[in-house]
C-alpha atoms as a PDB file:
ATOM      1  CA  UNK A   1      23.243-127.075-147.827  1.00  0.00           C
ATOM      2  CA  UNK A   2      22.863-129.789-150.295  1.00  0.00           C
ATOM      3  CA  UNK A   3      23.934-133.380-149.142  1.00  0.00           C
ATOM      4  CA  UNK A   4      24.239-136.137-152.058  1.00  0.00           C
ATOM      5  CA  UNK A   5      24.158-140.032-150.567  1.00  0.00           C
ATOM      6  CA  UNK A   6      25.885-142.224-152.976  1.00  0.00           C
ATOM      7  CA  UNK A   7      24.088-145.724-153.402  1.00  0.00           C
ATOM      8  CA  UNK A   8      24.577-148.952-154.831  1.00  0.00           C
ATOM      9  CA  UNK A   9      22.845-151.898-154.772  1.00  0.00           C
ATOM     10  CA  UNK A  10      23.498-153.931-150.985  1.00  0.00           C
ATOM     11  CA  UNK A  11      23.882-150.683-149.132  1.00  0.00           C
ATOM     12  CA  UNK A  12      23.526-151.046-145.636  1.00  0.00           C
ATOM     13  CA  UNK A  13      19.707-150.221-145.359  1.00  0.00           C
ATOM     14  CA  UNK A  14      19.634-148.498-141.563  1.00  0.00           C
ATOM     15  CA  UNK A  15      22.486-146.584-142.584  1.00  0.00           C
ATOM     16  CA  UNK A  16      21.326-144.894-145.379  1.00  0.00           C
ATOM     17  CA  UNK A  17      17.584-144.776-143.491  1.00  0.00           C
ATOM     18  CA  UNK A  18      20.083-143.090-140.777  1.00  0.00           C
ATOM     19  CA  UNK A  19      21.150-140.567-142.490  1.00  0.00           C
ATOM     20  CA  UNK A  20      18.013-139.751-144.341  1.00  0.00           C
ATOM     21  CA  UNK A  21      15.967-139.136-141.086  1.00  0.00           C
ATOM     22  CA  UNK A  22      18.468-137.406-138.701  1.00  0.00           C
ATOM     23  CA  UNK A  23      19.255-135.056-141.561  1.00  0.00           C
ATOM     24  CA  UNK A  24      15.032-135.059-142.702  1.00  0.00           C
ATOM     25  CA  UNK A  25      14.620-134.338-138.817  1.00  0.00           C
ATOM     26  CA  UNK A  26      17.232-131.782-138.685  1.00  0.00           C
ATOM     27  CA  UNK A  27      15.757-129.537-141.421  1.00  0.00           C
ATOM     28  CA  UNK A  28      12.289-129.740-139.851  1.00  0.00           C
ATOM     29  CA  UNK A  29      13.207-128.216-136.907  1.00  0.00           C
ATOM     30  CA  UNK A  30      15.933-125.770-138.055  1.00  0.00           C
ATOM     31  CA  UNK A  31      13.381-122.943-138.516  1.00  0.00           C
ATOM     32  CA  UNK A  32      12.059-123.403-134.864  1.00  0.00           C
ATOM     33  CA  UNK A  33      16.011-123.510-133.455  1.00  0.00           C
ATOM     34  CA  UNK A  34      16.849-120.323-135.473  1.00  0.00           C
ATOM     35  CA  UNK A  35      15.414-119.501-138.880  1.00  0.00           C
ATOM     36  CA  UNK A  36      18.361-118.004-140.197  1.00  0.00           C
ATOM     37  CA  UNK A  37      20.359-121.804-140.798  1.00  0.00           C
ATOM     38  CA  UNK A  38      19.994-122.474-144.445  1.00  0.00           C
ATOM     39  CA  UNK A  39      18.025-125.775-145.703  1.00  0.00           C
ATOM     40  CA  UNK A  40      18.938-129.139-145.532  1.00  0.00           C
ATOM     41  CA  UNK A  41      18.740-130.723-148.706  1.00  0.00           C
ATOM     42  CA  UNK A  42      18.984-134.698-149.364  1.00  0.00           C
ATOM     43  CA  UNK A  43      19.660-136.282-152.628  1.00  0.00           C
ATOM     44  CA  UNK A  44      19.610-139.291-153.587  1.00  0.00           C
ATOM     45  CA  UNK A  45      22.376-140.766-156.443  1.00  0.00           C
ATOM     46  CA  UNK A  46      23.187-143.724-157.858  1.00  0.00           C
ATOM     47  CA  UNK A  47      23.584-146.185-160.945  1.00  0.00           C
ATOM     48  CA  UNK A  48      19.920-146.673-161.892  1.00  0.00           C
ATOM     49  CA  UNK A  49      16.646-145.207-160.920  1.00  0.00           C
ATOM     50  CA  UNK A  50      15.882-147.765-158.341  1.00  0.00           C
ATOM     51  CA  UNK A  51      18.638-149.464-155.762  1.00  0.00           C
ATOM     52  CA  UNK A  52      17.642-151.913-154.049  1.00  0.00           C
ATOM     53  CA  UNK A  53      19.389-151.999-150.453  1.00  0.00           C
ATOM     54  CA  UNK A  54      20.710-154.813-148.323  1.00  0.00           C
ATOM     55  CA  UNK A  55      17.834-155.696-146.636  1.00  0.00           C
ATOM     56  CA  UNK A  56      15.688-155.701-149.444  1.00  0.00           C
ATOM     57  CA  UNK A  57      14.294-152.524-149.326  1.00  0.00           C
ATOM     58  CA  UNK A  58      14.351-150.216-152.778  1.00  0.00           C
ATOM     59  CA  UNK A  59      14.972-146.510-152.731  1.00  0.00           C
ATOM     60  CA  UNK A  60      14.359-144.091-156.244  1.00  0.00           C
ATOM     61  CA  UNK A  61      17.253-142.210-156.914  1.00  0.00           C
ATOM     62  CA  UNK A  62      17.263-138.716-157.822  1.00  0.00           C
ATOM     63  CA  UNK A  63      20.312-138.571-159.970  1.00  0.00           C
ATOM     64  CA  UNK A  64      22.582-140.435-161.519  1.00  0.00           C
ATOM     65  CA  UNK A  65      26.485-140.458-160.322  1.00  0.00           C
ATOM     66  CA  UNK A  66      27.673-138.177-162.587  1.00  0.00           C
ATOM     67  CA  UNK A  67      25.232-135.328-161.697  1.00  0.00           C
ATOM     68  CA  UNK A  68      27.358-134.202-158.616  1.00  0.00           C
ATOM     69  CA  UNK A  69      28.596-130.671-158.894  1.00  0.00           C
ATOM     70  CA  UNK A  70      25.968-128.927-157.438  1.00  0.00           C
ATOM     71  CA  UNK A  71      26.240-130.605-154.234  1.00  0.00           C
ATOM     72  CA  UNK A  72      28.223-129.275-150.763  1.00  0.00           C
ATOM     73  CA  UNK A  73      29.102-132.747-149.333  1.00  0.00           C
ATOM     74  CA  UNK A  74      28.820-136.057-151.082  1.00  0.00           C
ATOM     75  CA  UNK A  75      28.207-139.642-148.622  1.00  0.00           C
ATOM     76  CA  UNK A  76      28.850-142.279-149.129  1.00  0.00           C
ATOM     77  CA  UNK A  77      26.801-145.286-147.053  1.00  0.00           C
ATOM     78  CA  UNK A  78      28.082-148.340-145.885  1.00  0.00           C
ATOM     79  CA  UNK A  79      28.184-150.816-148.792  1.00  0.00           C
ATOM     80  CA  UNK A  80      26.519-153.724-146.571  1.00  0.00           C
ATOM     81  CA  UNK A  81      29.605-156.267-146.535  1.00  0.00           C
ATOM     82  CA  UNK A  82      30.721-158.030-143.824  1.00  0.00           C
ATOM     83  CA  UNK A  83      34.279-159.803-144.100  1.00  0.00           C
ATOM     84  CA  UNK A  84      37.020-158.176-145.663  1.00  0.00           C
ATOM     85  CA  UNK A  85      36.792-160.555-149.149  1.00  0.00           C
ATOM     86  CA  UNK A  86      33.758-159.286-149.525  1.00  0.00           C
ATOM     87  CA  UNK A  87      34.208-155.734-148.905  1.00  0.00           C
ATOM     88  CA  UNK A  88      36.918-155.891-151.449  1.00  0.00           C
ATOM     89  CA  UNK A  89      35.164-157.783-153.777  1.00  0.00           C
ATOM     90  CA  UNK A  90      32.210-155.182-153.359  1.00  0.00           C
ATOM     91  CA  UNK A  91      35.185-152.503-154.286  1.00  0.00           C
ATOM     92  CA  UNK A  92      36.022-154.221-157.138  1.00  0.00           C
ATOM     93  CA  UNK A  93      33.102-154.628-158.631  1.00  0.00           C
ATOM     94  CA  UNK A  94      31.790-152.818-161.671  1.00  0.00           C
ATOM     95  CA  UNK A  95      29.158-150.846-159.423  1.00  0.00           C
ATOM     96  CA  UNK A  96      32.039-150.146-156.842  1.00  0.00           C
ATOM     97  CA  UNK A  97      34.294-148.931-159.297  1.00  0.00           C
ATOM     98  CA  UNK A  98      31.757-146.820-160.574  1.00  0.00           C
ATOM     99  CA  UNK A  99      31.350-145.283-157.251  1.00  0.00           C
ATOM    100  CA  UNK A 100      34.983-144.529-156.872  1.00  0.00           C
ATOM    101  CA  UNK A 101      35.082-142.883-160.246  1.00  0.00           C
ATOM    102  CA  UNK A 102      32.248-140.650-159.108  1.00  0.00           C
ATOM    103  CA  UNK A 103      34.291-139.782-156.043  1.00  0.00           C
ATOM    104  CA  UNK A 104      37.229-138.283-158.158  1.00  0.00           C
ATOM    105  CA  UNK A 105      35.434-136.714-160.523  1.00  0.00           C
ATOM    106  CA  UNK A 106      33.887-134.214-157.426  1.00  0.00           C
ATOM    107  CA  UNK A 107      36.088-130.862-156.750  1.00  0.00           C
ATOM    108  CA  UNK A 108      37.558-131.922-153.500  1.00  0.00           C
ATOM    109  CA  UNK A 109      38.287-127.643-153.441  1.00  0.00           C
ATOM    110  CA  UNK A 110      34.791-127.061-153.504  1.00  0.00           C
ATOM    111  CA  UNK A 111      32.714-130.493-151.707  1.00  0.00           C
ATOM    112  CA  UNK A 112      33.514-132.197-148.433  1.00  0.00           C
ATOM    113  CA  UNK A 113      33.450-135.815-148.332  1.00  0.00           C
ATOM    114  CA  UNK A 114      31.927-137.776-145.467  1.00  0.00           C
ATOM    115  CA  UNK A 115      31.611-142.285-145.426  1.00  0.00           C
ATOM    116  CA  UNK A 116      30.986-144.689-142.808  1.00  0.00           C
ATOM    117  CA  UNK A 117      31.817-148.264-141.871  1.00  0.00           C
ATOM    118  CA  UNK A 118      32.730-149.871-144.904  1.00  0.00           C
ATOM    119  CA  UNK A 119      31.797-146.591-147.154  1.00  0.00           C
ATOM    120  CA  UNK A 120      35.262-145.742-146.381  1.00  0.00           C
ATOM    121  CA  UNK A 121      36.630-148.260-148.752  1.00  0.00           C
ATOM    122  CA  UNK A 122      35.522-146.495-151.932  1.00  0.00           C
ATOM    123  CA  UNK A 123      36.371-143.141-150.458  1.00  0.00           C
ATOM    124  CA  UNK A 124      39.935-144.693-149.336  1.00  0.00           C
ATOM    125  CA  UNK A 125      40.241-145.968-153.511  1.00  0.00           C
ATOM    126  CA  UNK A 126      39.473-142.555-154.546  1.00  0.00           C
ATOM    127  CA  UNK A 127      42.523-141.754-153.202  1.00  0.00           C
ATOM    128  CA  UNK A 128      40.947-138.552-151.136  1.00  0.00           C
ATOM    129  CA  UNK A 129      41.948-139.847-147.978  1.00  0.00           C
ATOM    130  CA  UNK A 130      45.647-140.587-148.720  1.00  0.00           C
ATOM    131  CA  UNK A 131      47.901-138.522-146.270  1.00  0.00           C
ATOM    132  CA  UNK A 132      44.402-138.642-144.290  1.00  0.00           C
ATOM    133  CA  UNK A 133      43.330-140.088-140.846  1.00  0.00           C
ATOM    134  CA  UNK A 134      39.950-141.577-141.077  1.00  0.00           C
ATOM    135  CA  UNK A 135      38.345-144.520-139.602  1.00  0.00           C
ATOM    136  CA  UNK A 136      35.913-147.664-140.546  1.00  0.00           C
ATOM    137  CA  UNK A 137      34.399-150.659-139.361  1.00  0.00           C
ATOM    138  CA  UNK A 138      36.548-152.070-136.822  1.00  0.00           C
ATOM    139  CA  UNK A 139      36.683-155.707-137.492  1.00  0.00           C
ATOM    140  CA  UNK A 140      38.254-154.753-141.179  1.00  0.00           C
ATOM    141  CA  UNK A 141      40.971-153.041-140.169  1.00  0.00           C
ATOM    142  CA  UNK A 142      43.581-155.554-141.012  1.00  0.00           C
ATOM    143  CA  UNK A 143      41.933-155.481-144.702  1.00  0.00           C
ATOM    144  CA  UNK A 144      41.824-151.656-144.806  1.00  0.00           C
ATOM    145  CA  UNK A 145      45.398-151.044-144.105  1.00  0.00           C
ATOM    146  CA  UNK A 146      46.691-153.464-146.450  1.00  0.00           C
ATOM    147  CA  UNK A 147      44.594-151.902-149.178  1.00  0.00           C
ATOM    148  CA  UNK A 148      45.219-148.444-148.618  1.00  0.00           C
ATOM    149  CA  UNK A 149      49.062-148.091-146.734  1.00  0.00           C
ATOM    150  CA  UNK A 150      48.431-144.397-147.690  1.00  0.00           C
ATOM    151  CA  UNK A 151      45.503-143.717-145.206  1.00  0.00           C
ATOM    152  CA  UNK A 152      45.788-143.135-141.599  1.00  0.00           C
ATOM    153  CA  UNK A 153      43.702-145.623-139.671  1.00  0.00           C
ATOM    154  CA  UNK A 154      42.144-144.280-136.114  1.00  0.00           C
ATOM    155  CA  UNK A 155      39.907-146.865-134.555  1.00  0.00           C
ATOM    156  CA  UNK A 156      39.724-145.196-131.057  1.00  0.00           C
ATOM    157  CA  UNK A 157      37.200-142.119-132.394  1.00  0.00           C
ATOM    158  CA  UNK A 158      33.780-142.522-133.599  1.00  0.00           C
ATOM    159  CA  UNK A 159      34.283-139.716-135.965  1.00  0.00           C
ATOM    160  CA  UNK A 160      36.976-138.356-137.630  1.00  0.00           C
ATOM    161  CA  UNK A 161      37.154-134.935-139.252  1.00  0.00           C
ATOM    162  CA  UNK A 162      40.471-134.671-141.211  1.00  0.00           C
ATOM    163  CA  UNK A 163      40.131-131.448-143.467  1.00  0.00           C
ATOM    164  CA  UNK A 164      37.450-131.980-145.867  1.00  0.00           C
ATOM    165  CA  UNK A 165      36.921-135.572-145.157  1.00  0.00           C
ATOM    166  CA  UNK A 166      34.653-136.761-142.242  1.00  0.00           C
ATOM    167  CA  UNK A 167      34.308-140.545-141.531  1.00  0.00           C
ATOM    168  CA  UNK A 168      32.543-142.644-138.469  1.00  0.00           C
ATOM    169  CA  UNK A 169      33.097-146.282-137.323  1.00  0.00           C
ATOM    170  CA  UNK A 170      31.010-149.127-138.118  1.00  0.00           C
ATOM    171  CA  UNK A 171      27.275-149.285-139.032  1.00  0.00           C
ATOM    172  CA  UNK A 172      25.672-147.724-136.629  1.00  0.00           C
ATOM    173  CA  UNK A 173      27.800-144.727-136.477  1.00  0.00           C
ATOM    174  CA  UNK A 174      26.445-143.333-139.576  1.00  0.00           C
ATOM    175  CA  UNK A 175      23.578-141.964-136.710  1.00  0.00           C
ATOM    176  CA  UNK A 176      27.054-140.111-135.498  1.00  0.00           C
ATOM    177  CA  UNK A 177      27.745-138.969-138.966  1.00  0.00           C
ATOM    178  CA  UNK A 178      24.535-137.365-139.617  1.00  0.00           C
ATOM    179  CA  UNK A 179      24.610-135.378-136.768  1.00  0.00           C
ATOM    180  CA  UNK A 180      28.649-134.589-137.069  1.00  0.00           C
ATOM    181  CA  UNK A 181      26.889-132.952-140.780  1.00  0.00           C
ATOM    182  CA  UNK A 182      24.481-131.112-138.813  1.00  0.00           C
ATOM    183  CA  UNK A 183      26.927-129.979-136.314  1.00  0.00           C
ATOM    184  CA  UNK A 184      28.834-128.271-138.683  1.00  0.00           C
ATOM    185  CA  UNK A 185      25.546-126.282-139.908  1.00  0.00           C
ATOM    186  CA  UNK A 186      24.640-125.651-136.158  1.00  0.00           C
ATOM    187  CA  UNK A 187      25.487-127.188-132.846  1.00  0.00           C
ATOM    188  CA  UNK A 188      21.903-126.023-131.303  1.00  0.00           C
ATOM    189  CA  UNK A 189      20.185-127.462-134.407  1.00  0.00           C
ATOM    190  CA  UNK A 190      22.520-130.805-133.462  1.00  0.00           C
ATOM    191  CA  UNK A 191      21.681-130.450-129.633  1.00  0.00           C
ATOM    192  CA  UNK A 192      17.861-130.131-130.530  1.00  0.00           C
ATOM    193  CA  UNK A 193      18.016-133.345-133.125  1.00  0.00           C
ATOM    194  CA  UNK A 194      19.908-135.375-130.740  1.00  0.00           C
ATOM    195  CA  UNK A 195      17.042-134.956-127.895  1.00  0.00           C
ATOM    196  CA  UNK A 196      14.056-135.078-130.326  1.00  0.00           C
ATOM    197  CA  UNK A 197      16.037-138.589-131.598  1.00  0.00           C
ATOM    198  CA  UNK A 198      17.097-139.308-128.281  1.00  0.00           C
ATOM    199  CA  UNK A 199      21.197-139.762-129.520  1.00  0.00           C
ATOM    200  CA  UNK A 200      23.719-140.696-127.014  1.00  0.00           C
ATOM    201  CA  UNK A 201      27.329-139.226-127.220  1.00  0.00           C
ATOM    202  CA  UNK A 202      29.596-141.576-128.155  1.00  0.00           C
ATOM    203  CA  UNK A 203      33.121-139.782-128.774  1.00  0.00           C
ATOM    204  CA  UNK A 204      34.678-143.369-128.999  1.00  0.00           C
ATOM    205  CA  UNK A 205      34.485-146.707-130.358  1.00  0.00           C
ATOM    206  CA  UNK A 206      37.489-148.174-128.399  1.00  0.00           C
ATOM    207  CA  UNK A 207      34.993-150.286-126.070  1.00  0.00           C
ATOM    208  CA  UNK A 208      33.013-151.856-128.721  1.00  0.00           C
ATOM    209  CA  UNK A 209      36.263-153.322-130.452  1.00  0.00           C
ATOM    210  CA  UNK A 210      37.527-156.732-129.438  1.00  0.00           C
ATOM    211  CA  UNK A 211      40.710-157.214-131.099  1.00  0.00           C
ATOM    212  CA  UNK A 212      41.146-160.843-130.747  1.00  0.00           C
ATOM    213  CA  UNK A 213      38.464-160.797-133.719  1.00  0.00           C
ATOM    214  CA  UNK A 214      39.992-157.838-135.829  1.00  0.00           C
ATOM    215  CA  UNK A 215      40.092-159.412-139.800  1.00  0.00           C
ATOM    216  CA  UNK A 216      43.848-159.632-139.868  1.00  0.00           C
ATOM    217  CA  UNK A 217      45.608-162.904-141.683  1.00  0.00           C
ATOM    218  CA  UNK A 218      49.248-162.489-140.632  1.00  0.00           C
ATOM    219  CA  UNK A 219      50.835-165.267-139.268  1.00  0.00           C
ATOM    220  CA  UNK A 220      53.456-163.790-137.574  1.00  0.00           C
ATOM    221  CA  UNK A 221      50.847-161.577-135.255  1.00  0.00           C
ATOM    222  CA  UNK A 222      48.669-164.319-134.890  1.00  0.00           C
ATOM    223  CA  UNK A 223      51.772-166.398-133.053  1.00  0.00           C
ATOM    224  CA  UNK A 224      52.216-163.766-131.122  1.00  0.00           C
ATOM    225  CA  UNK A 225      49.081-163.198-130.129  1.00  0.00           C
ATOM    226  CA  UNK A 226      48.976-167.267-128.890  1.00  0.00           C
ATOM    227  CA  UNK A 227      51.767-166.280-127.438  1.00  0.00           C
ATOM    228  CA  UNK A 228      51.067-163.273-125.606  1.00  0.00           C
ATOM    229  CA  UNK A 229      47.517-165.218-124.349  1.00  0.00           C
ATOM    230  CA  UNK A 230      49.762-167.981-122.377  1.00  0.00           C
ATOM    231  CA  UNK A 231      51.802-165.627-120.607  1.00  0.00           C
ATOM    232  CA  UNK A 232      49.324-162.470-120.091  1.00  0.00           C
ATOM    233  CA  UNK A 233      49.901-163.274-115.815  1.00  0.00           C
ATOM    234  CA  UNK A 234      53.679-162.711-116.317  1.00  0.00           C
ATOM    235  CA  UNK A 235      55.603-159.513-116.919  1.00  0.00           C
ATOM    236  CA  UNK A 236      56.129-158.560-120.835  1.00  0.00           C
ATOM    237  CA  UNK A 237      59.215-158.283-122.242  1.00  0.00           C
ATOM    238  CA  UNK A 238      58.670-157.369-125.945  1.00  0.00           C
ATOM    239  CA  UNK A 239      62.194-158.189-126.979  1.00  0.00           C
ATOM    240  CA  UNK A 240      61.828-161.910-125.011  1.00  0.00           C
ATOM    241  CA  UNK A 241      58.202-162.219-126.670  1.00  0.00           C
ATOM    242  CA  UNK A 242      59.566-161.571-130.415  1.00  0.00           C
ATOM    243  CA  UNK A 243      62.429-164.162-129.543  1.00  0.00           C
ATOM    244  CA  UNK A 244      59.919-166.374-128.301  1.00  0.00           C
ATOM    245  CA  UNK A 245      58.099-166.387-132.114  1.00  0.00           C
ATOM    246  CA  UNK A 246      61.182-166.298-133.490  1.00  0.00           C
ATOM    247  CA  UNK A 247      61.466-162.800-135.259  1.00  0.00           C
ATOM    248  CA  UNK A 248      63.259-159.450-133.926  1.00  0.00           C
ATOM    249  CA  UNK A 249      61.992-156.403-131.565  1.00  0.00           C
ATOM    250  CA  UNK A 250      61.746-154.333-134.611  1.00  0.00           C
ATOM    251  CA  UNK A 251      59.996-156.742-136.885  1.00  0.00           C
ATOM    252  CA  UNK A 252      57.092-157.936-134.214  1.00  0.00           C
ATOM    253  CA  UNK A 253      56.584-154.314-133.590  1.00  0.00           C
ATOM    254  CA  UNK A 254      56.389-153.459-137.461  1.00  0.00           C
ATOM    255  CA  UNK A 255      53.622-156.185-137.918  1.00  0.00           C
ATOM    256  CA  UNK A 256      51.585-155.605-135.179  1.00  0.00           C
ATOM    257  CA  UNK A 257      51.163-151.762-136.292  1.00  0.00           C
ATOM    258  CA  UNK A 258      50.383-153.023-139.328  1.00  0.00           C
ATOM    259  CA  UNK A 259      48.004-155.536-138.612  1.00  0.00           C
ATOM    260  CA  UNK A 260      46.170-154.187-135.416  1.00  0.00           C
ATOM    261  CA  UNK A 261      47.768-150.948-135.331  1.00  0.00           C
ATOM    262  CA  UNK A 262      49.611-151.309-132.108  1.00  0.00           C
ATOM    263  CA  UNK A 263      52.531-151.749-130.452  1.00  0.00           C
ATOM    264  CA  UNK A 264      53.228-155.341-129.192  1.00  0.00           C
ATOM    265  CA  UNK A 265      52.471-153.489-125.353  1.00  0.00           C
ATOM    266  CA  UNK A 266      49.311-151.849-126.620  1.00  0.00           C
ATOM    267  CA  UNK A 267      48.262-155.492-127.847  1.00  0.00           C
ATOM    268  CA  UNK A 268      49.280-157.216-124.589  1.00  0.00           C
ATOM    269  CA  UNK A 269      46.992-154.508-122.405  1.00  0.00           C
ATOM    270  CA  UNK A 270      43.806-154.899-124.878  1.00  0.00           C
ATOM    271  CA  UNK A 271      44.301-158.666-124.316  1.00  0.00           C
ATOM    272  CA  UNK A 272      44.813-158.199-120.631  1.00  0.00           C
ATOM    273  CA  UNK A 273      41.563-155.841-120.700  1.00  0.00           C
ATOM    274  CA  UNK A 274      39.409-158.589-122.405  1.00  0.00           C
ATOM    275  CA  UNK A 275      40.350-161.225-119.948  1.00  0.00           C
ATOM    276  CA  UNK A 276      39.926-159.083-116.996  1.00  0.00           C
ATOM    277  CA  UNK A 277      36.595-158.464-118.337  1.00  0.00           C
ATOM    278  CA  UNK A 278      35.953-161.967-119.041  1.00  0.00           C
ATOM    279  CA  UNK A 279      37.040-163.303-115.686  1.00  0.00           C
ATOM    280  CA  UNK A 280      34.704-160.823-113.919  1.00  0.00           C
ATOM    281  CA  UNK A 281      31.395-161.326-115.559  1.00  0.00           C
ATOM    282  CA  UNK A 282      32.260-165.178-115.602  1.00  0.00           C
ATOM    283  CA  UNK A 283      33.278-165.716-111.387  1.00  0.00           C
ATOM    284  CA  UNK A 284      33.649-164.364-107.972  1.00  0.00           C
ATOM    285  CA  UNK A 285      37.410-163.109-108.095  1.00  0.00           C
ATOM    286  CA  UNK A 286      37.990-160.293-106.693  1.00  0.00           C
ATOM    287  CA  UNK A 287      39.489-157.156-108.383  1.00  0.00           C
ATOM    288  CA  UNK A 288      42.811-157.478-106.558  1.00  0.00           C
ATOM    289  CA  UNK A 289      43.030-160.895-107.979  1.00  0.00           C
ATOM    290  CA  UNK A 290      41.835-160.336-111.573  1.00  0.00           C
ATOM    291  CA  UNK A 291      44.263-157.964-111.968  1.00  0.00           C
ATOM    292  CA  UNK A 292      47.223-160.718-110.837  1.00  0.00           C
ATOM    293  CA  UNK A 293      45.590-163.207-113.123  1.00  0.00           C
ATOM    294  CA  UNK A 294      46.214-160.806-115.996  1.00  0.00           C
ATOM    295  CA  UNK A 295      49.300-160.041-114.955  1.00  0.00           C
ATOM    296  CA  UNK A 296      49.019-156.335-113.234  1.00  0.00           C
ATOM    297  CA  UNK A 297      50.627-155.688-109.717  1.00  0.00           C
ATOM    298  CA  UNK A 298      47.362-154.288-108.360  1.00  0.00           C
ATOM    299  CA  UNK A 299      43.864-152.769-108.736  1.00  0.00           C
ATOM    300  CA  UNK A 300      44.395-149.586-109.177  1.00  0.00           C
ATOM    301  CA  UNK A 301      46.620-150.340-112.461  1.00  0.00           C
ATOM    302  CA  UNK A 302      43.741-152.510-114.226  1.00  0.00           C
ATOM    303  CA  UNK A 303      41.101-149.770-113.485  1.00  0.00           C
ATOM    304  CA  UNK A 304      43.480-146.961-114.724  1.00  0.00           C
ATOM    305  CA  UNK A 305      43.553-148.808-117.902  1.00  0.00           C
ATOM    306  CA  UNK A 306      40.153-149.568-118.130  1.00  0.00           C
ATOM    307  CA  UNK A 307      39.393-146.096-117.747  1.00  0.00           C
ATOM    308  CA  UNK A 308      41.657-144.933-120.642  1.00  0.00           C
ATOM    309  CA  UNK A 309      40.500-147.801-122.783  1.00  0.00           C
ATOM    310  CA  UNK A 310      36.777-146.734-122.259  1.00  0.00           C
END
């Protein structure tokens, strides 16, 4: 199996070094698992012969981006941007739109595509993910789905496999990536990397998201949001709560799937969770009376909730 990573300048350094060891690692070992699983092959592509990552580290590249055909799955690495201008910005670059170009011009009949964190920008502008459910970086969601309406956004999974596109959560999920590619080769091969690396399972990336700082500039969501924050100990009404900002049921709930993707309820419990959370590591409350203070009848509903959000 042959396994191009796409590169431009900025790439996130420990993702690409990610990916190049837990697949290096995984063909290392393969023979010793079972030596019937083909070889794991790595190539590096990009613009130039040298690209020099985020951090200031330089990799050679083996090939240029239009030298792709050969290859069984093409990555593409996070791009090493932080804020949603920037990401964009990144996308619209000459170097980005180079990338994208060398997306489409790949069979999608014969390759599979795998990105993470930001990655999934160019892959998103390639259009190979329209009609697709995929996932990025979580903070740049707000950004994402106004860029790409087309794509299906899923920020609860670490990895999502949606035909022949595979994409993980922010940067250090490209560590789930890798071994999501060797997984498909062989799960004992990916059993026998992830103890010789010592990789967790993480199926999720719901707990590591804190949606009061989600990238998202509309107004209307943010009011609510204020809103929601000085009445999270009362019941919620959605209906009284879009009243209260001054637009309908139907509108509030359009904009906050658009913006957070959520319903004005699933907002309200994700701002209950992170002030239940808050209030316990910061006093002496007890459980009963954390979950009052957020505006839950009792324990047992806060835990029940903190168990699906986890």
């Amino acid at each position: 199996m042959r396994i191009g990573l796409l590169m431009n300048d900025g790439c996130f350094a420990s993702g690409v070094a990610a990916l190049l060891d837990v697949l290096g690692t995984a063909d290392a070992v393969r023979a010793d698992v079972d030596p019937s699983i083909p070889a794991i092959e790595t190539v590096l592509a990009g613009p130039k012969r040298t690209v020099h990552l985020g951090s200031g580290l330089s990799v050679k590249t083996q090939r240029p981006l239009t030298e792709l055909d050969d290859l069984d799955i093409v990555v593409v690495p996070a791009m090493g941007t932080m804020t949603g201008p920037a990401t964009e910005a990144a996308l619209d670059s000459r170097a980005g739109q180079a990338l994208v170009r060398a997306l489409r011009s790949v069979d999608p009949g014969r390759v599979r595509f795998a990105a993470a964190c930001t990655g999934v920008f160019p892959l998103a502008a390639s259009g190979l993910a329209d009609g697709r459910r995929v996932t990025t970086t979580w903070f740049l969601a707000g950004a994402f789905r106004r860029r790409f309406p087309a794509v299906s956004l899923d920020l609860d999974s670490m990895v999502v496999r949606d035909g022949g596109v595979i994409t993980a959560g922010a940067a250090f999920a490209h560590i789930d990536l890798a071994l999501t590619l060797v997984r498909a080769v062989s799960g004992d091969l990916a059993r026998q990397v992830a103890r010789l690396l010592v990789i967790d399972e993480r199926p999720s990336q719901a707990a590591y998201v804190a949606y009061d700082q989600m990238a998202h500039d509309d107004q209307l969501v943010l009011a609510f949001e204020r809103h929601a924050r000085k009445h999270l100990a009362e019941p919620f009404d959605v209906t009284l709560a879009a009243a209260a900002i001054g637009v309908t049921r139907r509108t509030l709930e359009r904009r906050t799937k658009q913006a957070l993707g959520l319903s004005p309820l699933g907002v309200i419990h994700r701002l209950r969770l992170q002030q239940a959370e808050y209030l316990r590591r910061t006093g002496d409350l007890s459980v009963e009376q954390i979950a009052r203070h957020v505006g839950y009848a009792n324990a047992a509903t806060l835990r029940s909730l903190q168990r699906r959000h986890r």
